[in-house]
N, C-alpha and C. Protein backbone atom coordinates (compact mmCIF):
# COMPACT_ATOMS: atom_id res chain seq x y z
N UNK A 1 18.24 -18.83 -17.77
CA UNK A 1 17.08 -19.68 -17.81
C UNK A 1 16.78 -20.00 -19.27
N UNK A 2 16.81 -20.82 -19.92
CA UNK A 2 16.65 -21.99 -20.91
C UNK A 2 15.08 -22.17 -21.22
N UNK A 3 14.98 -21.48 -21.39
CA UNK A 3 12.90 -21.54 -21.98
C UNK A 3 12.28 -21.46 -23.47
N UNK A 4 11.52 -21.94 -23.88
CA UNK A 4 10.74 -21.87 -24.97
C UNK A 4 9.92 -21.09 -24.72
N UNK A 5 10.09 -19.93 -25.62
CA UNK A 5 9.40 -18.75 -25.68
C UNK A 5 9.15 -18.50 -27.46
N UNK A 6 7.75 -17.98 -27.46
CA UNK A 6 7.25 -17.95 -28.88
C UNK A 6 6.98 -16.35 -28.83
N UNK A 7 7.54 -15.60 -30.17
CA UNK A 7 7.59 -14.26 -30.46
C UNK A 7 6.48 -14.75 -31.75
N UNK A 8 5.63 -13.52 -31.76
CA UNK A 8 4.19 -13.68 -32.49
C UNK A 8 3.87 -12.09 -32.97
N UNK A 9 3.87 -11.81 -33.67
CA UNK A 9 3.41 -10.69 -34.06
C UNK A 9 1.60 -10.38 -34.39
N UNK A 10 1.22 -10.12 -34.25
CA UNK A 10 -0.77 -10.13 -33.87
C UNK A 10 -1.14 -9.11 -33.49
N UNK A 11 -2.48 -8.87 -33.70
CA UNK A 11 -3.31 -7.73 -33.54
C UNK A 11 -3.86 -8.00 -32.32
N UNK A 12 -3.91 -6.87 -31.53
CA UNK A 12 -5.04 -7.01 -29.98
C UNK A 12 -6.76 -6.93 -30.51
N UNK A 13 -7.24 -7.97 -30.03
CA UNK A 13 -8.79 -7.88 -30.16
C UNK A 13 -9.65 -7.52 -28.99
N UNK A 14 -8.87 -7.56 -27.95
CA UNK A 14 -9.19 -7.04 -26.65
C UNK A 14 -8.18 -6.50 -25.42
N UNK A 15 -8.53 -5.74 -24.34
CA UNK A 15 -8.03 -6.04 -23.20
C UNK A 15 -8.47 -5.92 -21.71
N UNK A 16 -8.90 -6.93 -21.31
CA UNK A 16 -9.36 -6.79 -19.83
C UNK A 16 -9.13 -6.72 -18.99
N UNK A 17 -9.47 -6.10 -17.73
CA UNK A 17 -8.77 -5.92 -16.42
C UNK A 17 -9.34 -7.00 -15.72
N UNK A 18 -8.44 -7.75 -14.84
CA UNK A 18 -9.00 -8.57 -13.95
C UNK A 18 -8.66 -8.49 -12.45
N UNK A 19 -9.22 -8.11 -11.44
CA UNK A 19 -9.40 -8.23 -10.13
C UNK A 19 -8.79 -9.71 -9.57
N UNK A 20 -7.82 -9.89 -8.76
CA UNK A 20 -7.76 -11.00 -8.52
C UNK A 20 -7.32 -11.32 -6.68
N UNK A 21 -7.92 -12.07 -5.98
CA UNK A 21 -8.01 -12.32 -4.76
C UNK A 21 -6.72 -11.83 -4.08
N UNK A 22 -5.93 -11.16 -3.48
CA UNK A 22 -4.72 -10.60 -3.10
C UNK A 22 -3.96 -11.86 -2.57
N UNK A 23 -4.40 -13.14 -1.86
CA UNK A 23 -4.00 -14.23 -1.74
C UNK A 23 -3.70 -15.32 -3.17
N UNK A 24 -3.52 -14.72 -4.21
CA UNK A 24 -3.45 -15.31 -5.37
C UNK A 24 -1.77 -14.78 -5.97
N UNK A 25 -0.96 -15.88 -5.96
CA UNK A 25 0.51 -15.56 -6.20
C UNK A 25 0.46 -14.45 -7.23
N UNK A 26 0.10 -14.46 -8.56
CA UNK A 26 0.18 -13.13 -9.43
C UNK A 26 -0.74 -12.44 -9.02
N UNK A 27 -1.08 -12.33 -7.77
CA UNK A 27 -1.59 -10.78 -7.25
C UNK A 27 -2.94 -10.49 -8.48
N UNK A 28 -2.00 -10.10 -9.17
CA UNK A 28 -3.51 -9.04 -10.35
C UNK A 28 -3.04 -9.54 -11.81
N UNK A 29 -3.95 -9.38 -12.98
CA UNK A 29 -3.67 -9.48 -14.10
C UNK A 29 -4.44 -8.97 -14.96
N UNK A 30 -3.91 -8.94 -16.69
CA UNK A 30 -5.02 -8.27 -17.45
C UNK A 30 -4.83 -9.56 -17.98
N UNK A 31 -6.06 -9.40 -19.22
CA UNK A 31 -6.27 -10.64 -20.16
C UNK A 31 -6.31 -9.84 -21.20
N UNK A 32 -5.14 -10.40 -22.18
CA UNK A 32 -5.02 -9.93 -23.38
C UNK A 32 -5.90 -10.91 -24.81
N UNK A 33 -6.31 -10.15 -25.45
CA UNK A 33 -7.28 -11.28 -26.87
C UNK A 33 -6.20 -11.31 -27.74
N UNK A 34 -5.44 -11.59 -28.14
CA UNK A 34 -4.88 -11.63 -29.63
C UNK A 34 -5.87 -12.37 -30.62
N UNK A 35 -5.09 -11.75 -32.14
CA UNK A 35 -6.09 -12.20 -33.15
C UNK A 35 -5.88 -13.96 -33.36
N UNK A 36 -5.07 -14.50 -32.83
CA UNK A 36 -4.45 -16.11 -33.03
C UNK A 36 -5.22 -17.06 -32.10
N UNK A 37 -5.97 -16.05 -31.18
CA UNK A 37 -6.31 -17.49 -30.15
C UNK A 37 -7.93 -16.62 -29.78
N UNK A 38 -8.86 -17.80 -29.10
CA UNK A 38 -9.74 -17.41 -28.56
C UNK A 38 -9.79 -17.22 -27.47
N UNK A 39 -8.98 -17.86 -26.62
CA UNK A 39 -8.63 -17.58 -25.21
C UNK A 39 -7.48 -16.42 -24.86
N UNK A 40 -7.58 -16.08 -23.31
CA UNK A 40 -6.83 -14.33 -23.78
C UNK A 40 -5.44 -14.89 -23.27
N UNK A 41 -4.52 -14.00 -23.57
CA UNK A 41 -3.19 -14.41 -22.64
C UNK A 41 -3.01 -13.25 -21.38
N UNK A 42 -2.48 -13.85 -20.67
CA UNK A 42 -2.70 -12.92 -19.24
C UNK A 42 -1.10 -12.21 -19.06
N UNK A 43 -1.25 -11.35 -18.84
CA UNK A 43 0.00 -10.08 -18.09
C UNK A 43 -0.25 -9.93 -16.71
N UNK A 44 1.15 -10.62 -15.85
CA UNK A 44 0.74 -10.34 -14.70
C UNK A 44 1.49 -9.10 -13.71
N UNK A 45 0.68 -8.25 -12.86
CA UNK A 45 1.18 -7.36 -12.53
C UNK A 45 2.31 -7.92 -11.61
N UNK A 46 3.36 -8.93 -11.45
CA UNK A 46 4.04 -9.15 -11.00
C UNK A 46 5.64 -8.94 -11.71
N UNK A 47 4.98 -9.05 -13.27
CA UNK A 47 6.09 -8.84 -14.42
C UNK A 47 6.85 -7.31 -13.74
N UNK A 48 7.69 -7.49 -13.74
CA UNK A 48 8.75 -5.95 -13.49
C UNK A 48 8.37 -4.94 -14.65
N UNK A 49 7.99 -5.60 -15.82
CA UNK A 49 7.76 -4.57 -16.89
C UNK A 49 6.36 -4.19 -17.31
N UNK A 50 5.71 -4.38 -16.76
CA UNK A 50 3.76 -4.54 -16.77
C UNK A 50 3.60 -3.15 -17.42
N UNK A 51 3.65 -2.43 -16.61
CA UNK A 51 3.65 -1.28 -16.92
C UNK A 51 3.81 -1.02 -18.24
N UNK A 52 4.89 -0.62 -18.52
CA UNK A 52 5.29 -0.36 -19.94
C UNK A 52 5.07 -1.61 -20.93
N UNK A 53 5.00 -2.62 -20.91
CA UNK A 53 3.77 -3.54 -21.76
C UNK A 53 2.71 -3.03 -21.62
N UNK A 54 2.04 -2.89 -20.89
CA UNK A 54 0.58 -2.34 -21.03
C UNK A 54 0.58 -0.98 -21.38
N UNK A 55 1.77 -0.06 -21.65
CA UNK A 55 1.25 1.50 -22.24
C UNK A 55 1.25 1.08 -23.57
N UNK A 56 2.19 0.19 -24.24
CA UNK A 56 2.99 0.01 -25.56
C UNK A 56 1.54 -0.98 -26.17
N UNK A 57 1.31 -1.84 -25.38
CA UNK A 57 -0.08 -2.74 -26.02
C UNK A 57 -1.65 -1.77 -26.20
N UNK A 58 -1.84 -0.79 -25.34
CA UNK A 58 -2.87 0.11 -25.55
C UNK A 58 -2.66 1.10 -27.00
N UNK A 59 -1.55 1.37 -26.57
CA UNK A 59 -0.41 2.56 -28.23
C UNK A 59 -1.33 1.62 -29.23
N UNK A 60 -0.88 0.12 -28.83
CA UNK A 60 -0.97 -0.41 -30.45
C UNK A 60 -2.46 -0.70 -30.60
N UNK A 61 -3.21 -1.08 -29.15
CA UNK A 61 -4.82 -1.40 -29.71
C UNK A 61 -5.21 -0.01 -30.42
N UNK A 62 -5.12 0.84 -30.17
CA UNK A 62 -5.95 2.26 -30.26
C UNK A 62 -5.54 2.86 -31.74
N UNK A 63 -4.33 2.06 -32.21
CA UNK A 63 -4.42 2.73 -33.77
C UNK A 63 -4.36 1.49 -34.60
N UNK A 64 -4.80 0.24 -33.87
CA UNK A 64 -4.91 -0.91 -35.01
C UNK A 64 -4.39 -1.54 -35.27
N UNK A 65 -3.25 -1.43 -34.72
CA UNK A 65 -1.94 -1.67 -35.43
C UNK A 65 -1.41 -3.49 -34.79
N UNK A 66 -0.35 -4.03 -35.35
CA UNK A 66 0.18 -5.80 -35.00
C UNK A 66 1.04 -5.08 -34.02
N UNK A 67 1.04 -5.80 -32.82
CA UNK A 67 1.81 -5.79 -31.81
C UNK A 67 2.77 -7.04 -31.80
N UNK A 68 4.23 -6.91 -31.37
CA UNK A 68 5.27 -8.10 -31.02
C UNK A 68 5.49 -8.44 -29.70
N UNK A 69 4.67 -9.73 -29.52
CA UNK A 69 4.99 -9.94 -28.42
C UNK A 69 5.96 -11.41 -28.09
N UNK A 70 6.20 -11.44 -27.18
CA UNK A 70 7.18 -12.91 -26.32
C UNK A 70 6.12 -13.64 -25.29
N UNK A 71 5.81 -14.46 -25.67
CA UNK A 71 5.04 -15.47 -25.01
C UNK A 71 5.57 -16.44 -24.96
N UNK A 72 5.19 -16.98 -23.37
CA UNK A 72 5.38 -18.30 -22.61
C UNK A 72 4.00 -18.98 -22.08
N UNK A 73 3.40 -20.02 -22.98
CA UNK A 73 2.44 -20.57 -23.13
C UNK A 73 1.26 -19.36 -22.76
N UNK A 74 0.41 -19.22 -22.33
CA UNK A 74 -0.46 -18.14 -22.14
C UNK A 74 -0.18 -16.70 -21.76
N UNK A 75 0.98 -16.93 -21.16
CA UNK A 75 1.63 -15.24 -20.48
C UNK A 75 2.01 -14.61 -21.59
N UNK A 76 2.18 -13.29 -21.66
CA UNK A 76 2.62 -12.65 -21.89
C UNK A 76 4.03 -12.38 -21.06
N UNK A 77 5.22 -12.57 -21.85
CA UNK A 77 6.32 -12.36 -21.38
C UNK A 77 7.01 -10.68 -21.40
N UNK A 78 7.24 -10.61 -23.02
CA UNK A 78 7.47 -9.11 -22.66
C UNK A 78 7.18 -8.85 -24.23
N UNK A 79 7.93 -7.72 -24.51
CA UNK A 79 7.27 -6.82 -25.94
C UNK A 79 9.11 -6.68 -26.31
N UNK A 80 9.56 -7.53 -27.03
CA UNK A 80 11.16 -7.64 -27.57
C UNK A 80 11.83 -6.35 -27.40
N UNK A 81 10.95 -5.63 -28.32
CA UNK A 81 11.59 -3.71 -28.99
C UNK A 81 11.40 -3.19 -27.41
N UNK A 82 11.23 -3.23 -26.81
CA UNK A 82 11.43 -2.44 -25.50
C UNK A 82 12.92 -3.08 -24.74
N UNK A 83 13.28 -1.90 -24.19
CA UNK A 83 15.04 -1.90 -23.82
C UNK A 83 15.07 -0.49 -22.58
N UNK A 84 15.60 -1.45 -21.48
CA UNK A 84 16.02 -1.10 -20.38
C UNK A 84 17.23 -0.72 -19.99
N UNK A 85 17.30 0.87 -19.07
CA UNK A 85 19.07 0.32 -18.86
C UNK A 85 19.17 -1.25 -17.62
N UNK A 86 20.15 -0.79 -17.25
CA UNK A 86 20.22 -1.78 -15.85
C UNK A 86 19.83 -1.39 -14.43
N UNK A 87 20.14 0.04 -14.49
CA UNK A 87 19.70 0.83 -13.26
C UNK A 87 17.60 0.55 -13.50
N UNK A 88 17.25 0.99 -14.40
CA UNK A 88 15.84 0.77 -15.08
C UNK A 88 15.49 -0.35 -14.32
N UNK A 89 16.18 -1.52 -14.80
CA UNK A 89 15.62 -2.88 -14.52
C UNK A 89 15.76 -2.99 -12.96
N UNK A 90 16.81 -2.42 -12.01
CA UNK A 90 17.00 -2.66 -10.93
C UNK A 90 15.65 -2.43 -10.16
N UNK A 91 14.95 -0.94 -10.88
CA UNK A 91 13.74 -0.38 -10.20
C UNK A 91 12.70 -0.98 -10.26
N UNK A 92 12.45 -1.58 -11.43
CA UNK A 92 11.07 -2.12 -12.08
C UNK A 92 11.34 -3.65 -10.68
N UNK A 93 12.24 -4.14 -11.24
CA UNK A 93 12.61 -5.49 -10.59
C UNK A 93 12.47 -5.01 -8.76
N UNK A 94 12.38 -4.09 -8.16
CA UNK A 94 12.27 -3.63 -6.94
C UNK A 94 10.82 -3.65 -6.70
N UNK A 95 10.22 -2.53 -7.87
CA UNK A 95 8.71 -2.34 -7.60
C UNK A 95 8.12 -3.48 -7.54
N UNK A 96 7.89 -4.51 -8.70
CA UNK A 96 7.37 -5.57 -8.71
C UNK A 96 7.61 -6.55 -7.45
N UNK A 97 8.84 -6.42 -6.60
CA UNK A 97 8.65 -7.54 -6.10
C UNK A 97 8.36 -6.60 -4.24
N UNK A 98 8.10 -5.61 -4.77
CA UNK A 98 7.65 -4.98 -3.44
C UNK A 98 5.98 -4.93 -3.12
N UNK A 99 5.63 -5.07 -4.56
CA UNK A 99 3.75 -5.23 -4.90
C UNK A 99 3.90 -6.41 -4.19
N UNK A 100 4.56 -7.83 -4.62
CA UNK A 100 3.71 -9.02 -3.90
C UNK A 100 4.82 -9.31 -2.67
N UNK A 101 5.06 -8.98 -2.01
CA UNK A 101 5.72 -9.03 -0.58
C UNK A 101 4.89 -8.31 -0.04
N UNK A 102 4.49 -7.04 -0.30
CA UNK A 102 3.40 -6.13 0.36
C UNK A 102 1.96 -6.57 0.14
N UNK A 103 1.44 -7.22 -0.90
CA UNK A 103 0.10 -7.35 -1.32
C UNK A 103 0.09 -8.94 -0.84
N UNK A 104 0.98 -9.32 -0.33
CA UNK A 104 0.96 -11.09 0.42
C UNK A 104 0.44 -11.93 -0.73
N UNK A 105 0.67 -11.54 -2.08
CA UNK A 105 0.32 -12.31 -2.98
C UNK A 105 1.09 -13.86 -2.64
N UNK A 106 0.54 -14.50 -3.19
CA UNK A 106 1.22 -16.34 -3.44
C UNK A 106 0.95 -16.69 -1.65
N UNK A 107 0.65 -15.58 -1.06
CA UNK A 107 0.56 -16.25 0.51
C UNK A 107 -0.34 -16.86 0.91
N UNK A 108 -0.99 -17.81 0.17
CA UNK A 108 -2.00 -18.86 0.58
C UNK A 108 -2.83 -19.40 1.73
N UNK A 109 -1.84 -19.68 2.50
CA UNK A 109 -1.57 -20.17 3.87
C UNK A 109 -0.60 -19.32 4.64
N UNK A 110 -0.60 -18.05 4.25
CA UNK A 110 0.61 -17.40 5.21
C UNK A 110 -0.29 -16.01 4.94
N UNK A 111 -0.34 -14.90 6.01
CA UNK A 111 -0.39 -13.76 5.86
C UNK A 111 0.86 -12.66 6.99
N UNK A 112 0.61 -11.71 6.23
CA UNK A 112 1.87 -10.77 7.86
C UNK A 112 1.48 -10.49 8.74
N UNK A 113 -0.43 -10.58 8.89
CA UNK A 113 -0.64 -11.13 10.22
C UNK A 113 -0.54 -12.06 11.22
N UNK A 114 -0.63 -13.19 10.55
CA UNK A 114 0.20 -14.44 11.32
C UNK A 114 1.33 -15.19 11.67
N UNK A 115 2.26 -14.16 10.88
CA UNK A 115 3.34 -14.30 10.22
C UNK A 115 4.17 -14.21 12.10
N UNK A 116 3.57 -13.38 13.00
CA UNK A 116 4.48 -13.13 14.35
C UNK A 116 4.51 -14.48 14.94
N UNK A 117 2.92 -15.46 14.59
CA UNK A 117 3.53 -16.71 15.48
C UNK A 117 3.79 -17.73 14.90
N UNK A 118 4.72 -17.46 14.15
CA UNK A 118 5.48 -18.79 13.38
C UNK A 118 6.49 -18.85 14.08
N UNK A 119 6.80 -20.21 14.21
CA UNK A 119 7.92 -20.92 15.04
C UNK A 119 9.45 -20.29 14.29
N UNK A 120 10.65 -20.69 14.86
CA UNK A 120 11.94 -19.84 14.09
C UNK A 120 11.48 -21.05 12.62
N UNK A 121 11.75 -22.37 12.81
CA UNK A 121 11.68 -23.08 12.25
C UNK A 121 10.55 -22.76 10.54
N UNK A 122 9.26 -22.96 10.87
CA UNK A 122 8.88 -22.19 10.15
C UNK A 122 8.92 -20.95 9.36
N UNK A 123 9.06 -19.74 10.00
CA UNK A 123 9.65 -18.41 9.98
C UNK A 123 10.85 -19.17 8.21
N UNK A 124 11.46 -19.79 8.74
CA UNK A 124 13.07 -20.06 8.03
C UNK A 124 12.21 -20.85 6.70
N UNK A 125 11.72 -21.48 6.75
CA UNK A 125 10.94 -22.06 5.77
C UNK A 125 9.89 -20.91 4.58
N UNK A 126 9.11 -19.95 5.36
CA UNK A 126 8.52 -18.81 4.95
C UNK A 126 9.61 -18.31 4.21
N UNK A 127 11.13 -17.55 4.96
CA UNK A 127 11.79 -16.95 3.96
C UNK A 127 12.19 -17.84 2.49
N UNK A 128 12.84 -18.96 3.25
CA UNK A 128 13.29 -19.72 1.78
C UNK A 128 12.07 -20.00 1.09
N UNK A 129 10.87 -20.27 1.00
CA UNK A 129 10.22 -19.84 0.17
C UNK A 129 9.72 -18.82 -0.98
N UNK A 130 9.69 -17.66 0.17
CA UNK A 130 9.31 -16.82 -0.82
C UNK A 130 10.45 -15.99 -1.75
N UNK A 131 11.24 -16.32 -1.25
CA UNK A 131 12.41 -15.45 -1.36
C UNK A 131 12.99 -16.06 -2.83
N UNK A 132 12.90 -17.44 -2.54
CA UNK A 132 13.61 -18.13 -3.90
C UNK A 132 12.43 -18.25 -4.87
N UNK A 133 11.50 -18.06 -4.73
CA UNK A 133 10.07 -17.93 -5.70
C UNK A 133 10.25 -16.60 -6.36
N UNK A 134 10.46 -15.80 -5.63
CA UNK A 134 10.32 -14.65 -6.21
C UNK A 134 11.75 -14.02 -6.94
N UNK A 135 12.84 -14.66 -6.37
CA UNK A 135 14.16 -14.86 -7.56
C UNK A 135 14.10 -15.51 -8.78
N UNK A 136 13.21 -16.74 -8.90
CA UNK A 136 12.80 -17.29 -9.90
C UNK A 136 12.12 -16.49 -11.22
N UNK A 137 10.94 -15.99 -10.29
CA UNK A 137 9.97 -15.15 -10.97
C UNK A 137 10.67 -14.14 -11.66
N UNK A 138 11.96 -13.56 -11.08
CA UNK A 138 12.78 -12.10 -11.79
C UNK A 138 13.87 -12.72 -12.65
N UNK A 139 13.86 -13.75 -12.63
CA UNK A 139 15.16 -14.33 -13.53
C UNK A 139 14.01 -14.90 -15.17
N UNK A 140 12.91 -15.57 -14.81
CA UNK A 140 11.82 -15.53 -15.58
C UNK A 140 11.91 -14.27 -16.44
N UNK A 141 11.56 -13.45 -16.31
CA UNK A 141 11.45 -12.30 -16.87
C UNK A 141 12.30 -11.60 -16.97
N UNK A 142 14.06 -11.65 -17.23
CA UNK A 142 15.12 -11.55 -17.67
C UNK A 142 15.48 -10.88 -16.70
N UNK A 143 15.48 -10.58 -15.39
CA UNK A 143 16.11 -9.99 -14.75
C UNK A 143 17.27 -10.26 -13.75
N UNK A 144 18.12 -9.41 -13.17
CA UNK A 144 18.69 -10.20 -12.18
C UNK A 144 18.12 -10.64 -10.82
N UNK A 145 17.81 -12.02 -10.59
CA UNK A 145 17.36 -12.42 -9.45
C UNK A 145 17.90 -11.64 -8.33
N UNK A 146 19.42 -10.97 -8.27
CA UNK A 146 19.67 -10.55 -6.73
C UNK A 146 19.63 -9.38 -6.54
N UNK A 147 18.48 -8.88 -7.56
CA UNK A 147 17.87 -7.24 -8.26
C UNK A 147 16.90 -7.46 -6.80
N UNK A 148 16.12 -8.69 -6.15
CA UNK A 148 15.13 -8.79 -4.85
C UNK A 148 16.36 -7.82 -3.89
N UNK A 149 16.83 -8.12 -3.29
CA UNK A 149 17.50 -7.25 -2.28
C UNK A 149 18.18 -5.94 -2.60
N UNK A 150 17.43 -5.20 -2.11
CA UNK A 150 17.01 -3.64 -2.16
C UNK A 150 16.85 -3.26 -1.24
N UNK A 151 17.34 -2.27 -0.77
CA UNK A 151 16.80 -1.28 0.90
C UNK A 151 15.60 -1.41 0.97
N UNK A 152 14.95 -0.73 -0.03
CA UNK A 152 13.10 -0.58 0.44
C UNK A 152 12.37 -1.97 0.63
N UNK A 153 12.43 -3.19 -0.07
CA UNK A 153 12.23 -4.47 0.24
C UNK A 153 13.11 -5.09 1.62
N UNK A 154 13.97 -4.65 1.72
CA UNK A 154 14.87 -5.65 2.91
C UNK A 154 14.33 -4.22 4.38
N UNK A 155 13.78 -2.21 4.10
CA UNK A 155 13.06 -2.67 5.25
C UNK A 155 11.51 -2.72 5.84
N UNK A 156 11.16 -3.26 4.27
CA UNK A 156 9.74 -3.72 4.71
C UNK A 156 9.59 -5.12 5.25
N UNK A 157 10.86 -5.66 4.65
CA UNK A 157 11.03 -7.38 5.76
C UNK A 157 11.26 -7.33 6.60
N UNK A 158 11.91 -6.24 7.10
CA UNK A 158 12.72 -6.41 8.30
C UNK A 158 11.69 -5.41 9.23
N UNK A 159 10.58 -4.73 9.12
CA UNK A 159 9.21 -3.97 9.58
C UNK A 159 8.76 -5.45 10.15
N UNK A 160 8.45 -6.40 9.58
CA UNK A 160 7.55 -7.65 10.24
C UNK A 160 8.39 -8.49 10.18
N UNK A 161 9.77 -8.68 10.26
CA UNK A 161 10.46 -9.52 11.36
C UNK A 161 12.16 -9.20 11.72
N UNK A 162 12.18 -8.65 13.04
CA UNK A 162 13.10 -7.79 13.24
C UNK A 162 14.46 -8.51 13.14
N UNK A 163 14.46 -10.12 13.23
CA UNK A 163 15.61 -11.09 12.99
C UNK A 163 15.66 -10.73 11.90
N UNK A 164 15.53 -10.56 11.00
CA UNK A 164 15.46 -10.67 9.47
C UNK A 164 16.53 -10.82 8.81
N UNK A 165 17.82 -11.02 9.32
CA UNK A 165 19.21 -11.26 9.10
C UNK A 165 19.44 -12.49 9.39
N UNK A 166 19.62 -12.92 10.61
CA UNK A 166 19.54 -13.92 11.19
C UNK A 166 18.78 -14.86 9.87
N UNK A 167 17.77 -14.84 9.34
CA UNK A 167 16.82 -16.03 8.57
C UNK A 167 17.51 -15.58 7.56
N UNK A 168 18.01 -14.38 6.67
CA UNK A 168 18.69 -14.30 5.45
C UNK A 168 20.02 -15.05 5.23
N UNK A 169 20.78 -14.74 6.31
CA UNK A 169 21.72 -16.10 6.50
C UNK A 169 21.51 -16.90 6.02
N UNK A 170 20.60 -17.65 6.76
CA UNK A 170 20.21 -19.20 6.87
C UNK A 170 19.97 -19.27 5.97
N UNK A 171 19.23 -18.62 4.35
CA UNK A 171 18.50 -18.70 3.44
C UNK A 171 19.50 -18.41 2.24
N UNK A 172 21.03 -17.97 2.89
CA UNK A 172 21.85 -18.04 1.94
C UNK A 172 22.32 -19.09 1.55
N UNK A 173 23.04 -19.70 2.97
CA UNK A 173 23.77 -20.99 3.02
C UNK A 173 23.11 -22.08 2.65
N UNK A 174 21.57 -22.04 2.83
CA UNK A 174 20.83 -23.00 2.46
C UNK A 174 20.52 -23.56 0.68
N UNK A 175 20.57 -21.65 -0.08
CA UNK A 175 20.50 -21.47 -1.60
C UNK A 175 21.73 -21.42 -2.15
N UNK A 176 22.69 -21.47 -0.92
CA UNK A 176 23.92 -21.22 -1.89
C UNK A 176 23.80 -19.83 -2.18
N UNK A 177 23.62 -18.72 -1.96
CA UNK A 177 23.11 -17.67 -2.76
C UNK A 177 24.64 -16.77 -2.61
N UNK A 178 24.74 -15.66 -3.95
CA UNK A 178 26.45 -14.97 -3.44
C UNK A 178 26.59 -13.59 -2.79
N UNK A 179 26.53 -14.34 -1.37
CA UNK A 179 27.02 -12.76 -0.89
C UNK A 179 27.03 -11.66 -1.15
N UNK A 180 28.11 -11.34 -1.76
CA UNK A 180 28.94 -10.37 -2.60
C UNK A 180 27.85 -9.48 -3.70
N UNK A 181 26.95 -10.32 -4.28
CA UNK A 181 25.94 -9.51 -5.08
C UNK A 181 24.87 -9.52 -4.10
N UNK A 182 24.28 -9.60 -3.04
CA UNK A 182 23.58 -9.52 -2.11
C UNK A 182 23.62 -8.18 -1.50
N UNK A 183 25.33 -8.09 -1.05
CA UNK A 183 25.76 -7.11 -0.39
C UNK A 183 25.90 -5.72 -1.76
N UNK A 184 26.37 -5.73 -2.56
CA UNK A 184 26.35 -5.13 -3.69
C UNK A 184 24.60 -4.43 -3.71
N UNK A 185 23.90 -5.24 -4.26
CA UNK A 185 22.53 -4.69 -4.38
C UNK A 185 22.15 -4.26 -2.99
N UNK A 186 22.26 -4.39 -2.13
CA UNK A 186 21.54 -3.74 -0.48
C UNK A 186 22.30 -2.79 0.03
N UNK A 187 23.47 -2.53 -0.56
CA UNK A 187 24.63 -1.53 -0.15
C UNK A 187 25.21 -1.66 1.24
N UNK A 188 25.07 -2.87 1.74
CA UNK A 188 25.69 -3.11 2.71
C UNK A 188 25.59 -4.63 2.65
N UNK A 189 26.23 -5.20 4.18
CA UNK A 189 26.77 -6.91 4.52
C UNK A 189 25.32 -7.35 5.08
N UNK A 190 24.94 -8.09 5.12
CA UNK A 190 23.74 -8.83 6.09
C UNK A 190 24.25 -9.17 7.11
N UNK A 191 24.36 -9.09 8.73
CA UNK A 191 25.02 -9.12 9.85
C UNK A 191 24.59 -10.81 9.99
């Protein structure tokens, strides 16, 4: 992914927690002050790395100190000097995308309560949605997009819809998506 991203080195002048409607795609966020702007930049708990941005940004409010960060227009992207293995990233990239599959974040018009009487048609539309949103979102934030398919995510999908193969199919051939690293990350074939 090909992005303009601005690395800034700055002091924290604040940091706030913000509550945010569970029907709201980034789920939750903080608002960060840097010393460069008056408006805050936001960290969203959807980032795979939230966490450890937010221990490393508190480290630095609490002794004063310029923090380095990677920003993409208001976000907070990540903190450079921090380094993952790959197994690392596989987890973070799991947790995060198990918060908004479970917390029905970005589900606007969709919840997993209503989710039983959607037509197949629909249903197929729901997956390729969220599914390629939220590959986006992990490739955004340097990860591997086919880091989403994971046992613990594929069987909390497959908890509220027992086809759940059947529509991954469809959601391959439809994305083009590769198999082979599909099957790789889930430790098995999708039937």
């Amino acid at each position: 992914m090909d992005l303009d991203f601005n690395i800034c080195e700055l002091y924290i002048t604040a940091i706030l927690g913000v509550e945010a409607p569970s029907t709201n795609y980034f789920g939750k966020e903080l608002q960060i002050y840097l010393s460069d702007s008056v408006s805050p930049y936001r960290l969203f708990l959807d980032n795979p790395t939230f966490y450890h941005i937010i221990d490393h940004l508190m480290d630095v409010y609490l002794v004063s100190q310029k923090v380095t960060v990677r920003l993409f227009g208001n976000e907070i992207h990540s903190i450079p000097h921090l380094k993952f293995t790959e197994e690392e990233k596989r987890v973070q990239a799991m947790e995060a995308s198990y918060y908004v599959f479970k917390n029905e974040t970005d589900m606007v018009k969709h919840s997993w309560q209503a989710y039983p009487g959607y037509t197949d048609e629909k249903k197929t539309k729901f997956w390729k949605r969220w599914l390629s949103k939220q590959m986006r979102r992990l490739d955004f934030y340097g990860f591997d997009p086919y880091y989403l398919y994971q046992q613990k995510l594929y069987d909390f999908w497959k908890h509220h819809e027992p086809n759940l193969d059947s529509f991954l199919n469809q959601i391959v051939e439809i994305r083009e998506l590769d198999r082979s690293k599909i099957k790789e990350n889930l430790g098995f074939k999708i039937k």
